[in-house]
PDB file of N, CA and C in Angstrom:
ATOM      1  N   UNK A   1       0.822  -1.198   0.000  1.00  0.00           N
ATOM      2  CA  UNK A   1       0.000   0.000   0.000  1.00  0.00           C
ATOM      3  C   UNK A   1       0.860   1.253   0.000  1.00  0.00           C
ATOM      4  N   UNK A   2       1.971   1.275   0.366  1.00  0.00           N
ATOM      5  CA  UNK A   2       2.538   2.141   0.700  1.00  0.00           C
ATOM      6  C   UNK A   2       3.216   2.595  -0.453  1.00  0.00           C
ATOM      7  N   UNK A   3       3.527   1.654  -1.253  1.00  0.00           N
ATOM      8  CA  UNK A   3       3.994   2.088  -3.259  1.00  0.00           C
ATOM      9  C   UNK A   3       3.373   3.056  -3.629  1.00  0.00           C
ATOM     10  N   UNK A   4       1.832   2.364  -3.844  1.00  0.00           N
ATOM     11  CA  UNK A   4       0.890   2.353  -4.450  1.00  0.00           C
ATOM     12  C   UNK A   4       0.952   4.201  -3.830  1.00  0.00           C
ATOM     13  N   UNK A   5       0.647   4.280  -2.242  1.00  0.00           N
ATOM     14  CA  UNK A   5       0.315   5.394  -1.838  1.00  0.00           C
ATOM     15  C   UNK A   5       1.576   6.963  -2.690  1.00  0.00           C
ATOM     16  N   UNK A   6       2.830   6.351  -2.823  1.00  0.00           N
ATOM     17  CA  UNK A   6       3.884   7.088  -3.048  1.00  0.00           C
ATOM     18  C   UNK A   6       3.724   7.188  -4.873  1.00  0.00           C
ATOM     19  N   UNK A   7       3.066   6.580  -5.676  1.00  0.00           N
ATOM     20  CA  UNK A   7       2.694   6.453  -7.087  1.00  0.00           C
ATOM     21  C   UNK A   7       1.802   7.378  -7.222  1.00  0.00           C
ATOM     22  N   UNK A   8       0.798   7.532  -6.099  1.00  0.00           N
ATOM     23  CA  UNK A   8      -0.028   8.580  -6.120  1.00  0.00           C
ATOM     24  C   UNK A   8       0.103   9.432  -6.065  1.00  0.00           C
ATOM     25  N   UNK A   9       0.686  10.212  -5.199  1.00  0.00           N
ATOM     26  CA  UNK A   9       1.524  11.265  -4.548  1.00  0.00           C
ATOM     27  C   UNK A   9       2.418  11.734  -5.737  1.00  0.00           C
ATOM     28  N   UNK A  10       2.942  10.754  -6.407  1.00  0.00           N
ATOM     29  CA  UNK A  10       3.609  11.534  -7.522  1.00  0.00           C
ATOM     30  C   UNK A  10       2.906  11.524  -8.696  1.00  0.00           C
ATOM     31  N   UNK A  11       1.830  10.556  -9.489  1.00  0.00           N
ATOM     32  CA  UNK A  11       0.770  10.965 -10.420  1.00  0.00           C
ATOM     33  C   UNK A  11      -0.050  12.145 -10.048  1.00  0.00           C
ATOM     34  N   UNK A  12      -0.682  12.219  -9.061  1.00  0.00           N
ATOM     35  CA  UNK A  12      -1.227  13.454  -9.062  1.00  0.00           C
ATOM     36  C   UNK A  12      -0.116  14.906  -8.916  1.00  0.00           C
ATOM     37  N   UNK A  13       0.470  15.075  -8.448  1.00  0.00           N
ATOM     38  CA  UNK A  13       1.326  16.325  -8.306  1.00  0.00           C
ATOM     39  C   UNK A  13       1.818  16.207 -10.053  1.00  0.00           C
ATOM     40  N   UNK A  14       2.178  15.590 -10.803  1.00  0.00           N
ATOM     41  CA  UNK A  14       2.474  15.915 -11.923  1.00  0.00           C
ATOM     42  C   UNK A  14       1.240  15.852 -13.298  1.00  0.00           C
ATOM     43  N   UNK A  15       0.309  15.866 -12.402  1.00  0.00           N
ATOM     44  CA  UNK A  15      -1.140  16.202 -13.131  1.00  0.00           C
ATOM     45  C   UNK A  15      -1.426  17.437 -13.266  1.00  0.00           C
ATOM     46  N   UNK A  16      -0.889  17.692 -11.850  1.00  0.00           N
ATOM     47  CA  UNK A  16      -1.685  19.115 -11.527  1.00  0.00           C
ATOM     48  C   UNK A  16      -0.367  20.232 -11.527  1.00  0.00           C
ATOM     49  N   UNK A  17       0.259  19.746 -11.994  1.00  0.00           N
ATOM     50  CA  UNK A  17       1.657  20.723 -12.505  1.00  0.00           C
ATOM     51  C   UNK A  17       2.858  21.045 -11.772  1.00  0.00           C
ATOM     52  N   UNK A  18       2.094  20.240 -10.788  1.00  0.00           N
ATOM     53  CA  UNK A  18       3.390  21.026  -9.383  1.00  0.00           C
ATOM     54  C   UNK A  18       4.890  20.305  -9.444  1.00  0.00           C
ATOM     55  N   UNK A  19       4.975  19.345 -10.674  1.00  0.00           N
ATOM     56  CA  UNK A  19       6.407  19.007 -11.071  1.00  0.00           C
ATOM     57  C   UNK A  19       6.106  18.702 -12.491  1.00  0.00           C
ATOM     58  N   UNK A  20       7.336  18.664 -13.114  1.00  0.00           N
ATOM     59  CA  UNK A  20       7.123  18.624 -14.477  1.00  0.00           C
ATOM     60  C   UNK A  20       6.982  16.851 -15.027  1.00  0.00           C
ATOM     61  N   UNK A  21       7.713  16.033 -14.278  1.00  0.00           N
ATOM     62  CA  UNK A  21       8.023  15.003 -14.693  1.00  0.00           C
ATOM     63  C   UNK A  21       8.521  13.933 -13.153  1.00  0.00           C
ATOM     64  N   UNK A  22       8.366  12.458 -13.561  1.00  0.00           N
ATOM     65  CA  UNK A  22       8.861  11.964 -12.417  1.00  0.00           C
ATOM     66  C   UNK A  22       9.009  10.321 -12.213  1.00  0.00           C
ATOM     67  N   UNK A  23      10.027  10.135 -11.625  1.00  0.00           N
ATOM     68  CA  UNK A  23      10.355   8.504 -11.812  1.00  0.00           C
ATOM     69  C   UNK A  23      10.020   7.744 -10.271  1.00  0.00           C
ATOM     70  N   UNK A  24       9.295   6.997 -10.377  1.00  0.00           N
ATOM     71  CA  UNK A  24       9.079   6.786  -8.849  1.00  0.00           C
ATOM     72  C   UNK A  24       9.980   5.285  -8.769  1.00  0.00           C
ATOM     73  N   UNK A  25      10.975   5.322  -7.489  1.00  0.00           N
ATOM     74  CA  UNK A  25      11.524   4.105  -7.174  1.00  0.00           C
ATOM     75  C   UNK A  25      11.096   3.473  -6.070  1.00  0.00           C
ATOM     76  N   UNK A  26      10.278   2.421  -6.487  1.00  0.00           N
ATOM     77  CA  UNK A  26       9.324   1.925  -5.897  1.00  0.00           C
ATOM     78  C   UNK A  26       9.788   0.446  -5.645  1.00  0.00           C
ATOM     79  N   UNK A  27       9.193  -0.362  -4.129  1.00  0.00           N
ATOM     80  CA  UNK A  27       9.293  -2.135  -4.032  1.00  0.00           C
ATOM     81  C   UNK A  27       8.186  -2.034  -2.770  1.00  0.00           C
ATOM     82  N   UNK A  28       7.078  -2.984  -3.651  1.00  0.00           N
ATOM     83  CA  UNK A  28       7.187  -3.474  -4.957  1.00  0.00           C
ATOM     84  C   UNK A  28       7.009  -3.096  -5.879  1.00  0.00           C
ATOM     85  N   UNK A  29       7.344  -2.835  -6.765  1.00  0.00           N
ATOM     86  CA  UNK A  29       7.319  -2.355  -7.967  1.00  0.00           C
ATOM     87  C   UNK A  29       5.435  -2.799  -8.454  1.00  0.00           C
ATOM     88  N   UNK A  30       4.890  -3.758  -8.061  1.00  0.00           N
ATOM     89  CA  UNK A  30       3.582  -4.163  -8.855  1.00  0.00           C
ATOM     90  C   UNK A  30       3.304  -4.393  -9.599  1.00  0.00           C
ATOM     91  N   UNK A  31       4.005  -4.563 -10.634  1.00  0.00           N
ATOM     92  CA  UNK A  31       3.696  -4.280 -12.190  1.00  0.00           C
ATOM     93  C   UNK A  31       3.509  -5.922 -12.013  1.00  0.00           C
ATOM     94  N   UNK A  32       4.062  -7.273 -11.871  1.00  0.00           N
ATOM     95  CA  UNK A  32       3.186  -8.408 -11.486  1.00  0.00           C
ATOM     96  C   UNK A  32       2.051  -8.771 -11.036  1.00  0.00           C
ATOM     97  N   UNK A  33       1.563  -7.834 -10.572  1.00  0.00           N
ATOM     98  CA  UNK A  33      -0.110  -8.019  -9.889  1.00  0.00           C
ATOM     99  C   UNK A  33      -1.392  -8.084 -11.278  1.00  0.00           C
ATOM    100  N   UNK A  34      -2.060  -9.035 -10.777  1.00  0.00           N
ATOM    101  CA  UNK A  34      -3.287  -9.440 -11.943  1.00  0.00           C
ATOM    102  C   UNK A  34      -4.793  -8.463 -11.119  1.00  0.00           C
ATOM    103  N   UNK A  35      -5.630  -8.327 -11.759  1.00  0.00           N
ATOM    104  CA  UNK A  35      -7.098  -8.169 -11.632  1.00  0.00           C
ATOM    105  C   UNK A  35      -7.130  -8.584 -10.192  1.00  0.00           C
ATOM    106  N   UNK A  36      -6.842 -10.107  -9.841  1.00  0.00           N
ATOM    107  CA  UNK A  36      -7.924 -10.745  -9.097  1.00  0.00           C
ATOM    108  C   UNK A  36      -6.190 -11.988  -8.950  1.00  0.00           C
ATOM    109  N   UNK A  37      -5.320 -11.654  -8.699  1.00  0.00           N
ATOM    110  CA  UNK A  37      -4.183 -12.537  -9.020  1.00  0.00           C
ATOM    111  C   UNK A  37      -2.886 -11.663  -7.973  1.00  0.00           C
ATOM    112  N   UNK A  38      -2.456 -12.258  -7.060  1.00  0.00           N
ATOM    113  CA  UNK A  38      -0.895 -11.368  -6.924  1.00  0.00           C
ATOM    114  C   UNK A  38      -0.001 -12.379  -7.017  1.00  0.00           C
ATOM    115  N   UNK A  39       0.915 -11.854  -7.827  1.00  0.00           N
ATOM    116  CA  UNK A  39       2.599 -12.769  -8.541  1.00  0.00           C
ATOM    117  C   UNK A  39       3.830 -11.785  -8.244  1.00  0.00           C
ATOM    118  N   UNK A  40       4.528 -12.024  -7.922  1.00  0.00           N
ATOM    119  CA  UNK A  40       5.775 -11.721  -8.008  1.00  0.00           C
ATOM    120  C   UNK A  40       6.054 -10.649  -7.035  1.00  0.00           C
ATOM    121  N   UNK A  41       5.526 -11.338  -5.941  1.00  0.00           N
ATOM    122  CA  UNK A  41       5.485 -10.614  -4.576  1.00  0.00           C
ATOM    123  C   UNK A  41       4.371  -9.441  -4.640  1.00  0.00           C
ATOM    124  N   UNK A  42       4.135  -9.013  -5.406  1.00  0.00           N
ATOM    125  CA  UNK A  42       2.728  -7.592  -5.778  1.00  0.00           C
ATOM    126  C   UNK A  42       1.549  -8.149  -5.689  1.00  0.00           C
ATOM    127  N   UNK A  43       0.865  -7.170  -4.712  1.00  0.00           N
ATOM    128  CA  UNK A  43      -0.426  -7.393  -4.446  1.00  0.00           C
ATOM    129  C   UNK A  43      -1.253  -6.402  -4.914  1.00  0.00           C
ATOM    130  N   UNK A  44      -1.080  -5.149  -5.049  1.00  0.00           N
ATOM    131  CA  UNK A  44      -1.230  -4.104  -5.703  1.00  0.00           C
ATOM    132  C   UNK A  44      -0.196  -3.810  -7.280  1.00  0.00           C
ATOM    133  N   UNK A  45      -1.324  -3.496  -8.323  1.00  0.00           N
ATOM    134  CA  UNK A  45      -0.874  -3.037  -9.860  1.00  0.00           C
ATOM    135  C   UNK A  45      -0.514  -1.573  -9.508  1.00  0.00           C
ATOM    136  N   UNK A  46       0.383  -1.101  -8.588  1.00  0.00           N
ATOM    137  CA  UNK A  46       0.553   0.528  -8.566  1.00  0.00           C
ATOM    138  C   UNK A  46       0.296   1.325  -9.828  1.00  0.00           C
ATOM    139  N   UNK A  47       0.466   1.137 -10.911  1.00  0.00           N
ATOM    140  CA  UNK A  47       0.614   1.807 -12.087  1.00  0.00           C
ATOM    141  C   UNK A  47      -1.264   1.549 -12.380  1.00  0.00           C
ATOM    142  N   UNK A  48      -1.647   0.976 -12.362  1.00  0.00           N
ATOM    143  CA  UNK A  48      -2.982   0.145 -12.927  1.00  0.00           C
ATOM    144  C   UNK A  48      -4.188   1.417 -11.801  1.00  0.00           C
ATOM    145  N   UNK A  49      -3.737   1.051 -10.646  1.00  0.00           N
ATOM    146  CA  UNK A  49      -4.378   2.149  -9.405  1.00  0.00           C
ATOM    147  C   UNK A  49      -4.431   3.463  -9.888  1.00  0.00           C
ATOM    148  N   UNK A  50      -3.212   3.546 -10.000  1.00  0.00           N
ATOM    149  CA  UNK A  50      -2.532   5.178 -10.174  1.00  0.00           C
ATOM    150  C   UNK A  50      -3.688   5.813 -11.667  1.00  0.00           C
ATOM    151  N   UNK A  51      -3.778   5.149 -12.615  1.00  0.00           N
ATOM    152  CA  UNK A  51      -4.298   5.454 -13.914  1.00  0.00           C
ATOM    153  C   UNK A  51      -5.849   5.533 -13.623  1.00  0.00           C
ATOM    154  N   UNK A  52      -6.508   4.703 -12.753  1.00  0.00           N
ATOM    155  CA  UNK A  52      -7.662   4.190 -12.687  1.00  0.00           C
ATOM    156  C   UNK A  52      -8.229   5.848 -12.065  1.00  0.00           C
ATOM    157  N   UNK A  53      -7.704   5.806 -10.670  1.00  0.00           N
ATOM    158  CA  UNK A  53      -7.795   7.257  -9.994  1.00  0.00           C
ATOM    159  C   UNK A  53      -7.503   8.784 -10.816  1.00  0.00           C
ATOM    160  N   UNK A  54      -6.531   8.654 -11.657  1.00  0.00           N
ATOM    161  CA  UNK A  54      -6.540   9.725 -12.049  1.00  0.00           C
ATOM    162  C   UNK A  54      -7.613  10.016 -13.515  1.00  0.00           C
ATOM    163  N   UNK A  55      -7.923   8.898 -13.838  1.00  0.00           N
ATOM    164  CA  UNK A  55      -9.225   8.953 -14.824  1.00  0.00           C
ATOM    165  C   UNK A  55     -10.582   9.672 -14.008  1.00  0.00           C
ATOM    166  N   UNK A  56     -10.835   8.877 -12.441  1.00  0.00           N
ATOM    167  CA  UNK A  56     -11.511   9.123 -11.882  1.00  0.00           C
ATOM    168  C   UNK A  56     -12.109  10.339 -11.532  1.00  0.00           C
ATOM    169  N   UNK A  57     -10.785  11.291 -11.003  1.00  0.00           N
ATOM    170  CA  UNK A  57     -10.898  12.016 -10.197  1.00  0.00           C
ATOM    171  C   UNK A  57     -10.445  13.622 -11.346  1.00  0.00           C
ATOM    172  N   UNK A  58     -10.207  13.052 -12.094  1.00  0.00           N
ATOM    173  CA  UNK A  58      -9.485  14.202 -13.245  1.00  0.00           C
ATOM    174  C   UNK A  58     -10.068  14.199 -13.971  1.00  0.00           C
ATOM    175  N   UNK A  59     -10.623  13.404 -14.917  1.00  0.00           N
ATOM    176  CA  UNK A  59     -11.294  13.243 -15.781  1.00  0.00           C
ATOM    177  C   UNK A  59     -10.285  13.083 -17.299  1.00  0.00           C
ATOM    178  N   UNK A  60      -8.845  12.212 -16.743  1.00  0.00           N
ATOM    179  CA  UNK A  60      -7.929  12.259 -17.580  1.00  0.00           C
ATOM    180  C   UNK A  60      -7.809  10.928 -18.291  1.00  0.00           C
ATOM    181  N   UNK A  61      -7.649  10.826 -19.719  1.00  0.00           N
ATOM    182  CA  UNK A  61      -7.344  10.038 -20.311  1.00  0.00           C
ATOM    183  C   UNK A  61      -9.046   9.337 -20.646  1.00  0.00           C
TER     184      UNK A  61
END
């Protein structure tokens, strides 16, 4: 949760302009996590979250 929480923290601030750009170094990384599936130690899709919310809440993408 705590990725996931720090993915956020940096998708939104570079939504909303307050940085231009940004690499988050993250573990777990998540990018292994399924729908309904966790592999490769990820239980959370951080990237998958991150996109979902900012569609949500932004009305982006």
């Amino acid at each position: 949760r705590t990725a996931v929480g720090c993915l956020l923290e940096l998708a939104f601030k570079v939504a909303a302009g307050e940085v231009k750009n940004g690499f988050a170094v993250i573990r777990p990384p998540g990018h292994h996590a399924e729908e309904s599936t966790a592999m490769g130690f990820c239980f959370f899709n951080s990237v998958a979250i991150s996109a979902k919310l900012l569609q949500q809440r932004l009305s982006v993408g």
